[in-house]
N, C-alpha and C. Protein backbone atom coordinates (compact mmCIF):
# COMPACT_ATOMS: atom_id res chain seq x y z
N UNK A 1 6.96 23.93 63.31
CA UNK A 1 6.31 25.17 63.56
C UNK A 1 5.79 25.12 64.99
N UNK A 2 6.12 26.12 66.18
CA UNK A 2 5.74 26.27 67.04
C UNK A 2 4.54 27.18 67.37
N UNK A 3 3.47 27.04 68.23
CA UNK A 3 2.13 28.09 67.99
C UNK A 3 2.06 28.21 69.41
N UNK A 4 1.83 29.28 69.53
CA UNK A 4 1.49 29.69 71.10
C UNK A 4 -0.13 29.92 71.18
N UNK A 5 -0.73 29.28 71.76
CA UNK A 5 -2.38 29.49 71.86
C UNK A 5 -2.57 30.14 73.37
N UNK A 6 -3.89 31.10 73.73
CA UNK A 6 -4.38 31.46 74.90
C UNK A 6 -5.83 31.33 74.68
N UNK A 7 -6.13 30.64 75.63
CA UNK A 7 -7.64 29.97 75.26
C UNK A 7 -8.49 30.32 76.72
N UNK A 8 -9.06 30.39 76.57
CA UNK A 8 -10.53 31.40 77.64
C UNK A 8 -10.21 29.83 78.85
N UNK A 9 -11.06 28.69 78.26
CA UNK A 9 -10.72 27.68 79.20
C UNK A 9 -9.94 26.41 78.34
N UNK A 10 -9.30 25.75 79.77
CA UNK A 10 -8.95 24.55 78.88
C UNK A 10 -9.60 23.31 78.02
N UNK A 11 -10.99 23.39 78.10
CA UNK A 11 -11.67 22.54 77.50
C UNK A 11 -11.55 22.65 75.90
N UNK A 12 -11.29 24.21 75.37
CA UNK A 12 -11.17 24.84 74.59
C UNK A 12 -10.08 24.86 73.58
N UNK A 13 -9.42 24.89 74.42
CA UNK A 13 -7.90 24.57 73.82
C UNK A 13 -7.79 22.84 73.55
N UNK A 14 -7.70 21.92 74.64
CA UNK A 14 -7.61 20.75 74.27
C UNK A 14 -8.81 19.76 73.73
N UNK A 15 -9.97 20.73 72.65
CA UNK A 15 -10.55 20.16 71.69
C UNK A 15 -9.50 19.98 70.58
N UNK A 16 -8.79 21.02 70.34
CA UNK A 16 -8.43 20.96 69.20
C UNK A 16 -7.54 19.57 68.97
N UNK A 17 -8.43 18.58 67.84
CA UNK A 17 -7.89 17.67 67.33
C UNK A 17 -6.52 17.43 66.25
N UNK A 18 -6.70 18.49 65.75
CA UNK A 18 -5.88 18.31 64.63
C UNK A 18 -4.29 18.20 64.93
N UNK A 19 -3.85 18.99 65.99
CA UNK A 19 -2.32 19.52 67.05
C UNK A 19 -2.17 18.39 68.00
N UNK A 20 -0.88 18.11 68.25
CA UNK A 20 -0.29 17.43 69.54
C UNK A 20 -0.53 19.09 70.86
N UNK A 21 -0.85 18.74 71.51
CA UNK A 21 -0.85 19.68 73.10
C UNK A 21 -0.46 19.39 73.69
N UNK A 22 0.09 19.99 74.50
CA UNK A 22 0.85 19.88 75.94
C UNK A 22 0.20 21.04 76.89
N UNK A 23 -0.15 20.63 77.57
CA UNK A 23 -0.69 21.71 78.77
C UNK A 23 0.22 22.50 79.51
N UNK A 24 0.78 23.85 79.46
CA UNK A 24 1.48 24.29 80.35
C UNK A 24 0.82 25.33 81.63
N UNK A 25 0.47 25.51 81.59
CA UNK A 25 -0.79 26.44 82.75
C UNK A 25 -1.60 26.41 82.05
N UNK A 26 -2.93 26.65 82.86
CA UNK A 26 -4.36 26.24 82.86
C UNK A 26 -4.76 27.31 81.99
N UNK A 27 -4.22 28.46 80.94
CA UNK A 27 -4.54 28.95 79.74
C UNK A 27 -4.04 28.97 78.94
N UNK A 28 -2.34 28.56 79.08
CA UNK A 28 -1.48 28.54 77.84
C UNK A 28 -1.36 27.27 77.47
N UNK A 29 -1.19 26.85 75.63
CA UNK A 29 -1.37 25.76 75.61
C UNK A 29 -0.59 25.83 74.25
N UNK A 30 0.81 25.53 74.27
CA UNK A 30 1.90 24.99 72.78
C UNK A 30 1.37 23.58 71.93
N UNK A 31 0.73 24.07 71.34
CA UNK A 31 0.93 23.87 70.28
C UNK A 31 1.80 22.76 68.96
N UNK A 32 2.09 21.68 68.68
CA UNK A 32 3.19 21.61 68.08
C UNK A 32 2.52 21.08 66.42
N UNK A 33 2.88 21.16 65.55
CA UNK A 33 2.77 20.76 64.38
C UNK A 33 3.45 20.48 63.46
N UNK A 34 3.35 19.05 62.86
CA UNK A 34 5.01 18.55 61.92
C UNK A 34 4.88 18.62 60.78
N UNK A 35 5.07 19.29 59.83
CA UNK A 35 5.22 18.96 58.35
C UNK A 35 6.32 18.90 57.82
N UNK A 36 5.96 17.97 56.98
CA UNK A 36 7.04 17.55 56.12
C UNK A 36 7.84 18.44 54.87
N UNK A 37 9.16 18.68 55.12
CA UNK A 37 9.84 19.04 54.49
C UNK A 37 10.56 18.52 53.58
N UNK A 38 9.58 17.06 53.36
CA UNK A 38 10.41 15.95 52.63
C UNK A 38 9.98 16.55 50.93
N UNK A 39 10.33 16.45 49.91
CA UNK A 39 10.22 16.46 48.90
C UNK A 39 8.94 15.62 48.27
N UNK A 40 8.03 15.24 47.34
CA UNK A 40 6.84 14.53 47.46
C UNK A 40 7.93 12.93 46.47
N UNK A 41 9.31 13.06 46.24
CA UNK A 41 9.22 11.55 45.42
C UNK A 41 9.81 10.83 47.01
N UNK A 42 10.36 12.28 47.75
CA UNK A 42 10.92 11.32 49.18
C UNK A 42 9.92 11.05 50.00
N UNK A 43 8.66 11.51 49.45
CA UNK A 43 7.94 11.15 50.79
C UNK A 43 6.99 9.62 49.66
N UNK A 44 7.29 9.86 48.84
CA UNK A 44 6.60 8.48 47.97
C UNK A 44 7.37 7.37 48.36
N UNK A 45 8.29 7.47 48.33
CA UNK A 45 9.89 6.68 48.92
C UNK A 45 9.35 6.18 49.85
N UNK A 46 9.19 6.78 51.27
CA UNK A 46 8.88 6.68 52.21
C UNK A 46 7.82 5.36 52.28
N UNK A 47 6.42 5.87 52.08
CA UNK A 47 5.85 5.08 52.03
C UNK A 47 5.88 3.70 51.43
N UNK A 48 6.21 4.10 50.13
CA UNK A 48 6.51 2.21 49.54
C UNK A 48 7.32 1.77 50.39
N UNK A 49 8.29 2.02 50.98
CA UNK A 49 9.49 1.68 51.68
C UNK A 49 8.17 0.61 52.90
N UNK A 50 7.40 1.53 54.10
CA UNK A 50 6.45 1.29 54.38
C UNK A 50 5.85 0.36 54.41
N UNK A 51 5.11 0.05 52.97
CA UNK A 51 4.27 -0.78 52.39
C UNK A 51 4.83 -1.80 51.91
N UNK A 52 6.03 -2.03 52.19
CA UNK A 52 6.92 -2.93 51.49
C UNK A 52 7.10 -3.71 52.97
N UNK A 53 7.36 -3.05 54.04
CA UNK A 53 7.78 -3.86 56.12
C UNK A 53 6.44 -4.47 55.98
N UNK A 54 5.31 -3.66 55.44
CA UNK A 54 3.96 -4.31 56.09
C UNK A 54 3.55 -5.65 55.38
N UNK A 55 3.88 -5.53 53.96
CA UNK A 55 3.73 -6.70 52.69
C UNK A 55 4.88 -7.82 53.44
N UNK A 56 5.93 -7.90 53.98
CA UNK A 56 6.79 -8.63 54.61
C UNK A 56 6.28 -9.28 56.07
N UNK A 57 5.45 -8.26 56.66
CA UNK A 57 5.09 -8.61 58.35
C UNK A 57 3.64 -9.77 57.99
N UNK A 58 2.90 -9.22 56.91
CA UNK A 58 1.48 -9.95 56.62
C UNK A 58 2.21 -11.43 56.18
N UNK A 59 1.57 -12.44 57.11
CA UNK A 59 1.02 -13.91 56.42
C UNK A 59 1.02 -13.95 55.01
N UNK A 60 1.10 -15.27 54.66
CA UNK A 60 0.47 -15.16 53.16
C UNK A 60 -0.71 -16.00 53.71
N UNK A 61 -1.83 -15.03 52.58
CA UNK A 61 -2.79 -15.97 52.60
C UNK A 61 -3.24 -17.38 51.36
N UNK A 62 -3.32 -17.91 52.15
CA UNK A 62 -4.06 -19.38 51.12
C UNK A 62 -5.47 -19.51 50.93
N UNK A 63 -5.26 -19.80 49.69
CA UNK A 63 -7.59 -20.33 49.49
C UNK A 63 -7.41 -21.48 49.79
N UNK A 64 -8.95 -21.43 49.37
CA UNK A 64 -9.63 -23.26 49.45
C UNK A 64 -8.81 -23.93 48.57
N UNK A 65 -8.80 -23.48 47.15
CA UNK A 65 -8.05 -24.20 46.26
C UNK A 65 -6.44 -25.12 46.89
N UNK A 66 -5.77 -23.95 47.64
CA UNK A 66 -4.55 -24.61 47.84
C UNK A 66 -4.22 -24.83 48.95
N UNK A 67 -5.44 -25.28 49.76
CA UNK A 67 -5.62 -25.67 51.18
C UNK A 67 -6.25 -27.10 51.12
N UNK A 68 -7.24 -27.45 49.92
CA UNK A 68 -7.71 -28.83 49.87
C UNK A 68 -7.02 -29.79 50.08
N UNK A 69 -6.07 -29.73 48.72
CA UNK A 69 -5.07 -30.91 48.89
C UNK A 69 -4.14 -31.05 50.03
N UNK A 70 -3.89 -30.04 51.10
CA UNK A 70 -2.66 -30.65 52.31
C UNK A 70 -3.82 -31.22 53.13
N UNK A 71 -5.27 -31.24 52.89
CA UNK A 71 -6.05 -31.89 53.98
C UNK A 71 -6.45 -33.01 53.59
N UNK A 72 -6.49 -33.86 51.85
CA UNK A 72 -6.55 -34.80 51.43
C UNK A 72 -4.94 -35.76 52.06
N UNK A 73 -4.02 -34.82 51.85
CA UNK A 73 -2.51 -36.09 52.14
C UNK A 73 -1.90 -35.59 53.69
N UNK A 74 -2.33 -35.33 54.28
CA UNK A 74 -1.70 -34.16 55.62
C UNK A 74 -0.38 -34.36 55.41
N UNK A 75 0.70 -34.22 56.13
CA UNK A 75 1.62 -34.34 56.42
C UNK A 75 2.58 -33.88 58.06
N UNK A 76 3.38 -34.40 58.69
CA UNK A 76 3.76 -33.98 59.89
C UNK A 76 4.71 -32.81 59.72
N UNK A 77 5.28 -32.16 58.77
CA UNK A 77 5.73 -31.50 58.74
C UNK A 77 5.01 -30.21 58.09
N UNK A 78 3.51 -30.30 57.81
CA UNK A 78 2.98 -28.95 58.09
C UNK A 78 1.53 -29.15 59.46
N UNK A 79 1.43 -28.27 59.85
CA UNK A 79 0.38 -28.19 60.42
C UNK A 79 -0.67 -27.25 60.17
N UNK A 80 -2.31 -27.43 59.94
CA UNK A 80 -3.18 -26.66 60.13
C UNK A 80 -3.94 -26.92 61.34
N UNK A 81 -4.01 -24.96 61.97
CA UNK A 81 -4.17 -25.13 63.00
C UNK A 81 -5.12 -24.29 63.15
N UNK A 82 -6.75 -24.43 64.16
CA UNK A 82 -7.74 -23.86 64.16
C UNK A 82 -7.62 -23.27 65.29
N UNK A 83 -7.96 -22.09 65.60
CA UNK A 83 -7.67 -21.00 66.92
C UNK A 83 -9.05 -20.50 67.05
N UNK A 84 -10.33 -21.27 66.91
CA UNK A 84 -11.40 -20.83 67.28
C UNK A 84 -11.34 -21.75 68.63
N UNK A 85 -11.68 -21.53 69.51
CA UNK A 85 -11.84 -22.15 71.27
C UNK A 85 -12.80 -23.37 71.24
N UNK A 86 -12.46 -24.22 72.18
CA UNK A 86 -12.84 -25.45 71.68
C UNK A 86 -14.68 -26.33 71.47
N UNK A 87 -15.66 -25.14 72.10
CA UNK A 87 -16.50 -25.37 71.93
C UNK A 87 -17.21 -24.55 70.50
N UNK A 88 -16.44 -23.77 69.97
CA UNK A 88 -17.11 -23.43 68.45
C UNK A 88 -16.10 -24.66 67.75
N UNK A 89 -15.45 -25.65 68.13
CA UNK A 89 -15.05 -26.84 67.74
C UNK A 89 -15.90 -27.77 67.44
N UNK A 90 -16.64 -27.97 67.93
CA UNK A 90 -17.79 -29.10 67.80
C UNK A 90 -18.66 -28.97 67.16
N UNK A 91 -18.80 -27.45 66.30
CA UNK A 91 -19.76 -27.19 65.14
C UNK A 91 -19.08 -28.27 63.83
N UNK A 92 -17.90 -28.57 64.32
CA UNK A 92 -17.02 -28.73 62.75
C UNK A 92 -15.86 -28.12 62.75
N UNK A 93 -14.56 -29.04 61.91
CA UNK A 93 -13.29 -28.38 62.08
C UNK A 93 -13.20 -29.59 60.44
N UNK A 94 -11.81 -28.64 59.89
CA UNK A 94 -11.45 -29.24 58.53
C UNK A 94 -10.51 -30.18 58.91
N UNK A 95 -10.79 -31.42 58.08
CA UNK A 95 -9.82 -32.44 58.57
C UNK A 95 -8.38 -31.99 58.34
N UNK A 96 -7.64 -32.77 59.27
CA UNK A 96 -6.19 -32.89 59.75
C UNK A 96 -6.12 -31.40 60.46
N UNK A 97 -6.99 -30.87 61.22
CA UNK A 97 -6.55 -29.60 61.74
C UNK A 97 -6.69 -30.27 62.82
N UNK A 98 -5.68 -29.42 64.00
CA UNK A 98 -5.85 -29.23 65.41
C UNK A 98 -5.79 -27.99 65.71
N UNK A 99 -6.31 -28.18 67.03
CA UNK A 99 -6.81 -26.96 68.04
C UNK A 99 -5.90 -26.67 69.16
N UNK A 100 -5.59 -25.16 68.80
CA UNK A 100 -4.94 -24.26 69.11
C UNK A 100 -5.58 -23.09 69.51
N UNK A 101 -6.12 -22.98 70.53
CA UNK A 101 -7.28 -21.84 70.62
C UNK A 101 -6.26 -20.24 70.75
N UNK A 102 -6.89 -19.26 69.93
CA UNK A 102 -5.85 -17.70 70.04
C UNK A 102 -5.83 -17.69 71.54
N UNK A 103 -6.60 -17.54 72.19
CA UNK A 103 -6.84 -16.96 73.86
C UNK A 103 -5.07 -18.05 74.34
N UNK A 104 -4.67 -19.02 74.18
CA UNK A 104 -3.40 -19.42 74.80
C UNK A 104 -2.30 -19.55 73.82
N UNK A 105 -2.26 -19.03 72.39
CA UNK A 105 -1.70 -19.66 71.94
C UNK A 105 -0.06 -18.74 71.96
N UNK A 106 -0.11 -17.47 72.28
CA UNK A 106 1.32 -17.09 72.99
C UNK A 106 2.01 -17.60 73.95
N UNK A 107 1.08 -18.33 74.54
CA UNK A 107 1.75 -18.58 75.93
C UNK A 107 2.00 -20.15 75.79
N UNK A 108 1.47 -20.42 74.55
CA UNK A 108 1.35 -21.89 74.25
C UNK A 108 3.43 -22.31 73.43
N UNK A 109 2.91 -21.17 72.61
CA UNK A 109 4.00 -21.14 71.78
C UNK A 109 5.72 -20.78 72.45
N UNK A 110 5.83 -20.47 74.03
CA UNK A 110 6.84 -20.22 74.73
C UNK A 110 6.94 -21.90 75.72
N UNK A 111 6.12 -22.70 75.57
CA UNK A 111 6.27 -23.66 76.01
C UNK A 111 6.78 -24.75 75.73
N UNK A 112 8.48 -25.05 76.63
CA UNK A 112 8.72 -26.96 76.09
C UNK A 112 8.34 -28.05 75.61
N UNK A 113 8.71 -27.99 74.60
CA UNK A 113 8.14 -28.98 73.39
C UNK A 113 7.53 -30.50 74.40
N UNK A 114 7.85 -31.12 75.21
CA UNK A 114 7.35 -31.79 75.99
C UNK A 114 6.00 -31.55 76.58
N UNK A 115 5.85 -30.15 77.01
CA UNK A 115 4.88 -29.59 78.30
C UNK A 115 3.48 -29.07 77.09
N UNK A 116 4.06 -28.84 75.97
CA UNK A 116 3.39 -28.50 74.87
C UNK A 116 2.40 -29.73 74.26
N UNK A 117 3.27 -30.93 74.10
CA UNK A 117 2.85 -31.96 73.53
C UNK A 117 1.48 -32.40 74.39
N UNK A 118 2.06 -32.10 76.32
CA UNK A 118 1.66 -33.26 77.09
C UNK A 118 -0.12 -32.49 77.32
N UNK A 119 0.16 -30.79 76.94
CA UNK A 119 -1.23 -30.06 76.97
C UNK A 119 -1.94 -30.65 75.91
N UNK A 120 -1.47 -30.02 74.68
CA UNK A 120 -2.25 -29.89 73.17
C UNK A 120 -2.44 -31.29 72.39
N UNK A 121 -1.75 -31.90 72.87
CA UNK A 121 -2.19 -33.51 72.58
C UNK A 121 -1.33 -33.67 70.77
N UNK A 122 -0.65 -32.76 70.58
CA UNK A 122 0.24 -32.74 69.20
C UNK A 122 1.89 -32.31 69.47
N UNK A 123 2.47 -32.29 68.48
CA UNK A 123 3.86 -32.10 69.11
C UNK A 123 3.74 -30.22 68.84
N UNK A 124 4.56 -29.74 69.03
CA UNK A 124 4.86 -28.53 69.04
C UNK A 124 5.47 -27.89 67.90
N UNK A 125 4.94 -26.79 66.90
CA UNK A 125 5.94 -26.77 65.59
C UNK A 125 6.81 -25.82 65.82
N UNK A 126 7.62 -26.18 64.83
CA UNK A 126 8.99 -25.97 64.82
C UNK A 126 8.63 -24.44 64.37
N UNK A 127 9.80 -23.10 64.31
CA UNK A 127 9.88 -22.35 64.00
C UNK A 127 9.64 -21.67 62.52
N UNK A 128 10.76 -23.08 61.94
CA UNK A 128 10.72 -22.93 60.81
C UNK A 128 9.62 -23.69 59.29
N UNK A 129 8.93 -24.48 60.89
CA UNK A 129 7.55 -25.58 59.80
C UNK A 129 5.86 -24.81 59.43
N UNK A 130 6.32 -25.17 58.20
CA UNK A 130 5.22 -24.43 57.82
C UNK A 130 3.34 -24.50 58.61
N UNK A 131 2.66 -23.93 59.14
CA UNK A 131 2.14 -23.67 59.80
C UNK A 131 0.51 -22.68 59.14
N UNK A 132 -0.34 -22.90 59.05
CA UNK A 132 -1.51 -22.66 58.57
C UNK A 132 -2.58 -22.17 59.29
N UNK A 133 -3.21 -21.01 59.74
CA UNK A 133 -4.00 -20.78 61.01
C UNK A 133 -5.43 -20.66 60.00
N UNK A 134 -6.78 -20.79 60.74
CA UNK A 134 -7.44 -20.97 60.46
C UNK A 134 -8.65 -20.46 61.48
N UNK A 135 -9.83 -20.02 61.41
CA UNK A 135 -10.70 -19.78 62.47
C UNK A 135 -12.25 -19.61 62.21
N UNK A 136 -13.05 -19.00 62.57
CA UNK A 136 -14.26 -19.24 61.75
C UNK A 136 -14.40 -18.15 60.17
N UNK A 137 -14.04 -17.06 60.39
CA UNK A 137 -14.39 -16.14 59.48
C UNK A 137 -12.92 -15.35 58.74
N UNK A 138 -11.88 -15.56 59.85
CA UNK A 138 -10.71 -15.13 59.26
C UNK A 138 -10.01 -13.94 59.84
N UNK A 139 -10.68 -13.53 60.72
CA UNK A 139 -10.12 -12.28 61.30
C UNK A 139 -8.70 -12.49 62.63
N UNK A 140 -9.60 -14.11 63.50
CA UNK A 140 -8.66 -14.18 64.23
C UNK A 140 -7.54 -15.24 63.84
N UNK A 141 -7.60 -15.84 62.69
CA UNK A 141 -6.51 -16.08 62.08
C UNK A 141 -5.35 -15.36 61.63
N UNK A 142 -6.07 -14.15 61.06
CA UNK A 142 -5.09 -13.06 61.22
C UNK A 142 -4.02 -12.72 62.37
N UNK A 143 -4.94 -12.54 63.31
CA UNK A 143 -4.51 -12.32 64.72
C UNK A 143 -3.47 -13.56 65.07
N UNK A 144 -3.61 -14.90 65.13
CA UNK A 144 -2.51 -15.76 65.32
C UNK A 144 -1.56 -15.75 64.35
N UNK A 145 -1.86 -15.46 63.08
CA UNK A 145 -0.51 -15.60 62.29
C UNK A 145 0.28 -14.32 62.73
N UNK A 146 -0.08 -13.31 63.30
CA UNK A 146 0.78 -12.60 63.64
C UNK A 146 1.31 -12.50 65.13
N UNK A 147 0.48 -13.44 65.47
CA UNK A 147 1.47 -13.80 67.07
C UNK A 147 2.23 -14.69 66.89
N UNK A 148 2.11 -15.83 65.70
CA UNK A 148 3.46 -16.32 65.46
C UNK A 148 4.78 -16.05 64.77
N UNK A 149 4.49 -14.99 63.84
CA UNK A 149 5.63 -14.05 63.50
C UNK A 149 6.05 -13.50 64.40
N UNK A 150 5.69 -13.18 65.64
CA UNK A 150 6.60 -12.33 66.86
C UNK A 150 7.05 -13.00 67.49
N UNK A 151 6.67 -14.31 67.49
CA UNK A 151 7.44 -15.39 68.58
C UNK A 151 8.24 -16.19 67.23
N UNK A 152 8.90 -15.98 66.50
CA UNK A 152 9.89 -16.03 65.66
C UNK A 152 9.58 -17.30 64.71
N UNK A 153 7.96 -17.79 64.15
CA UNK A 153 7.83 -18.56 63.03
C UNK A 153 7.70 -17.63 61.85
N UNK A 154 8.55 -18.59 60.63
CA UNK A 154 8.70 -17.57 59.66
C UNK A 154 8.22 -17.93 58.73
N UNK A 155 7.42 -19.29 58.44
CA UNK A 155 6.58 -20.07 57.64
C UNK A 155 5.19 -20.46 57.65
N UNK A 156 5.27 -19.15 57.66
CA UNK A 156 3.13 -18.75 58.37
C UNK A 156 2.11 -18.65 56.78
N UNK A 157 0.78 -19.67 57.33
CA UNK A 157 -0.51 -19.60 55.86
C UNK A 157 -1.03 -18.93 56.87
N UNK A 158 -2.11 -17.85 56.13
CA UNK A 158 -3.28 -17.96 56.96
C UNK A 158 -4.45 -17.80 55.68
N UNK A 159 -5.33 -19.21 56.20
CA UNK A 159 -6.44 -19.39 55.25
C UNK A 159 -7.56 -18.51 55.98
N UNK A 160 -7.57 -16.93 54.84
CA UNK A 160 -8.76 -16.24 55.37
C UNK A 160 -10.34 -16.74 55.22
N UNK A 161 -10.51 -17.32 54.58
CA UNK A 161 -12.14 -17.98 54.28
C UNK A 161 -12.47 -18.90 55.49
N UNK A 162 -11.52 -19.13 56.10
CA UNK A 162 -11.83 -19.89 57.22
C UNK A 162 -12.83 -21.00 57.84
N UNK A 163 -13.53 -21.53 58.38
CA UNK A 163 -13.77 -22.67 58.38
C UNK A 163 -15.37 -21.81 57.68
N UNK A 164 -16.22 -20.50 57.65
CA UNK A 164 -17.29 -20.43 57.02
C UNK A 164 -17.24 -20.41 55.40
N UNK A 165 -16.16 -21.05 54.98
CA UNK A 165 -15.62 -20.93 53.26
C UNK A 165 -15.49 -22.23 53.13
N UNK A 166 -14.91 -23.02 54.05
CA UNK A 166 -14.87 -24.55 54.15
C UNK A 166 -15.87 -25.26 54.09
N UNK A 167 -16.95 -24.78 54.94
CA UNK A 167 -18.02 -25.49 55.68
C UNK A 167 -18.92 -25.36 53.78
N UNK A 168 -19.03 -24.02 53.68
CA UNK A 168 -20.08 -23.90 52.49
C UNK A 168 -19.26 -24.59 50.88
N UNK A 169 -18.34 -24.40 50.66
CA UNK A 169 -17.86 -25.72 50.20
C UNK A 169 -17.65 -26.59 49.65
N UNK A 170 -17.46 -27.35 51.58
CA UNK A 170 -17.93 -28.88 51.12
C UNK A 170 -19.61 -29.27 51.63
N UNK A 171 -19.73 -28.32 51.60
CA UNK A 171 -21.31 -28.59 51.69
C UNK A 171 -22.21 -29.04 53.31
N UNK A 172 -20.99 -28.44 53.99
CA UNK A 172 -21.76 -28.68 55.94
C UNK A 172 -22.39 -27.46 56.38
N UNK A 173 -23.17 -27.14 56.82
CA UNK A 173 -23.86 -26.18 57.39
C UNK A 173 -23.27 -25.77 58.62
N UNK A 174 -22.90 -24.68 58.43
CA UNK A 174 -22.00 -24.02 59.68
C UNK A 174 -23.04 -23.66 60.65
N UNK A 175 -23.19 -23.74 62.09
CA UNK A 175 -23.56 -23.63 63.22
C UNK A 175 -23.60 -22.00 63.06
N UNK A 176 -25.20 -21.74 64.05
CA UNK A 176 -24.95 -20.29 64.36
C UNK A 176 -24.52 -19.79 65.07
């Protein structure tokens, strides 16, 4: 649907929130508005379809429960990795984790497994190794597990309880 508006001034015209605008002279102002002509089971379609890329793009998340035991036996072929920066490090970190702070860890993750090792003091994981992010509260864990899905790891945890679910627990008093 196309709408032709004439509006006294332009302040007037480009309140209106609800419309895409385009300014064509300083009183005329088109208008555009999209509705859907989809049917409501195609536009249900739609969305699950949707909700189905986003359920695929999200991490899985892990609890405490099934995060304890890889920190009782670690192993080199997974890593948990804490992306809080290295001085909220020294409040406390869950054993067998290393530090991976978010602020480098794109730029970390494009780096030769050598040049990687010789920074982060660990080897570099593999694409396909399973991989666990972790941070204080869980938000920017989020945030790294999805910078490692774009740089092509496809075996992403992210433990949302994060180290303030850890800390309370096992019984350490998390830093303020």
């Amino acid at each position: 649907m196309l709408r032709l508006a004439f509006a006294r001034t332009n302040t007037v015209a480009l309140n209106v929130a609800h419309v895409r605008t385009t300014l064509v002279s300083p009183r005329v102002i088109l208008h555009f508005r999209h509705e859907s002509t989809k049917a409501p089971e195609e536009r249900v379609k739609l969305h699950e379809a949707r909700n189905d890329l986003q359920r695929d793009w999200d991490a899985k998340v892990i609890t405490y429960e099934e995060l304890k035991p890889k920190t009782l036996q670690p192993s080199p072929d997974k890593y948990l990795i804490d992306v809080r920066e290295p001085d909220e490090v020294l409040q406390g970190s869950i054993p067998s984790a290393v530090n991976l702070p978010l602020s480098v860890l794109s730029s970390a993750l494009h780096l030769p497994p050598t040049e990687f090792k010789e920074k982060f003091g660990f080897e570099k994981p593999r694409p396909d190794q399973e991989v666990t992010f972790y941070c204080r509260s869980g938000k920017r864990s989020s945030t790294a597990a999805d910078v490692a899905k774009r740089n092509g790891y496809t075996n992403i945890l992210n433990y949302t309880g994060s180290w303030l679910e850890w800390s309370s627990r096992e019984g350490q008093k998390p830093a303020a």
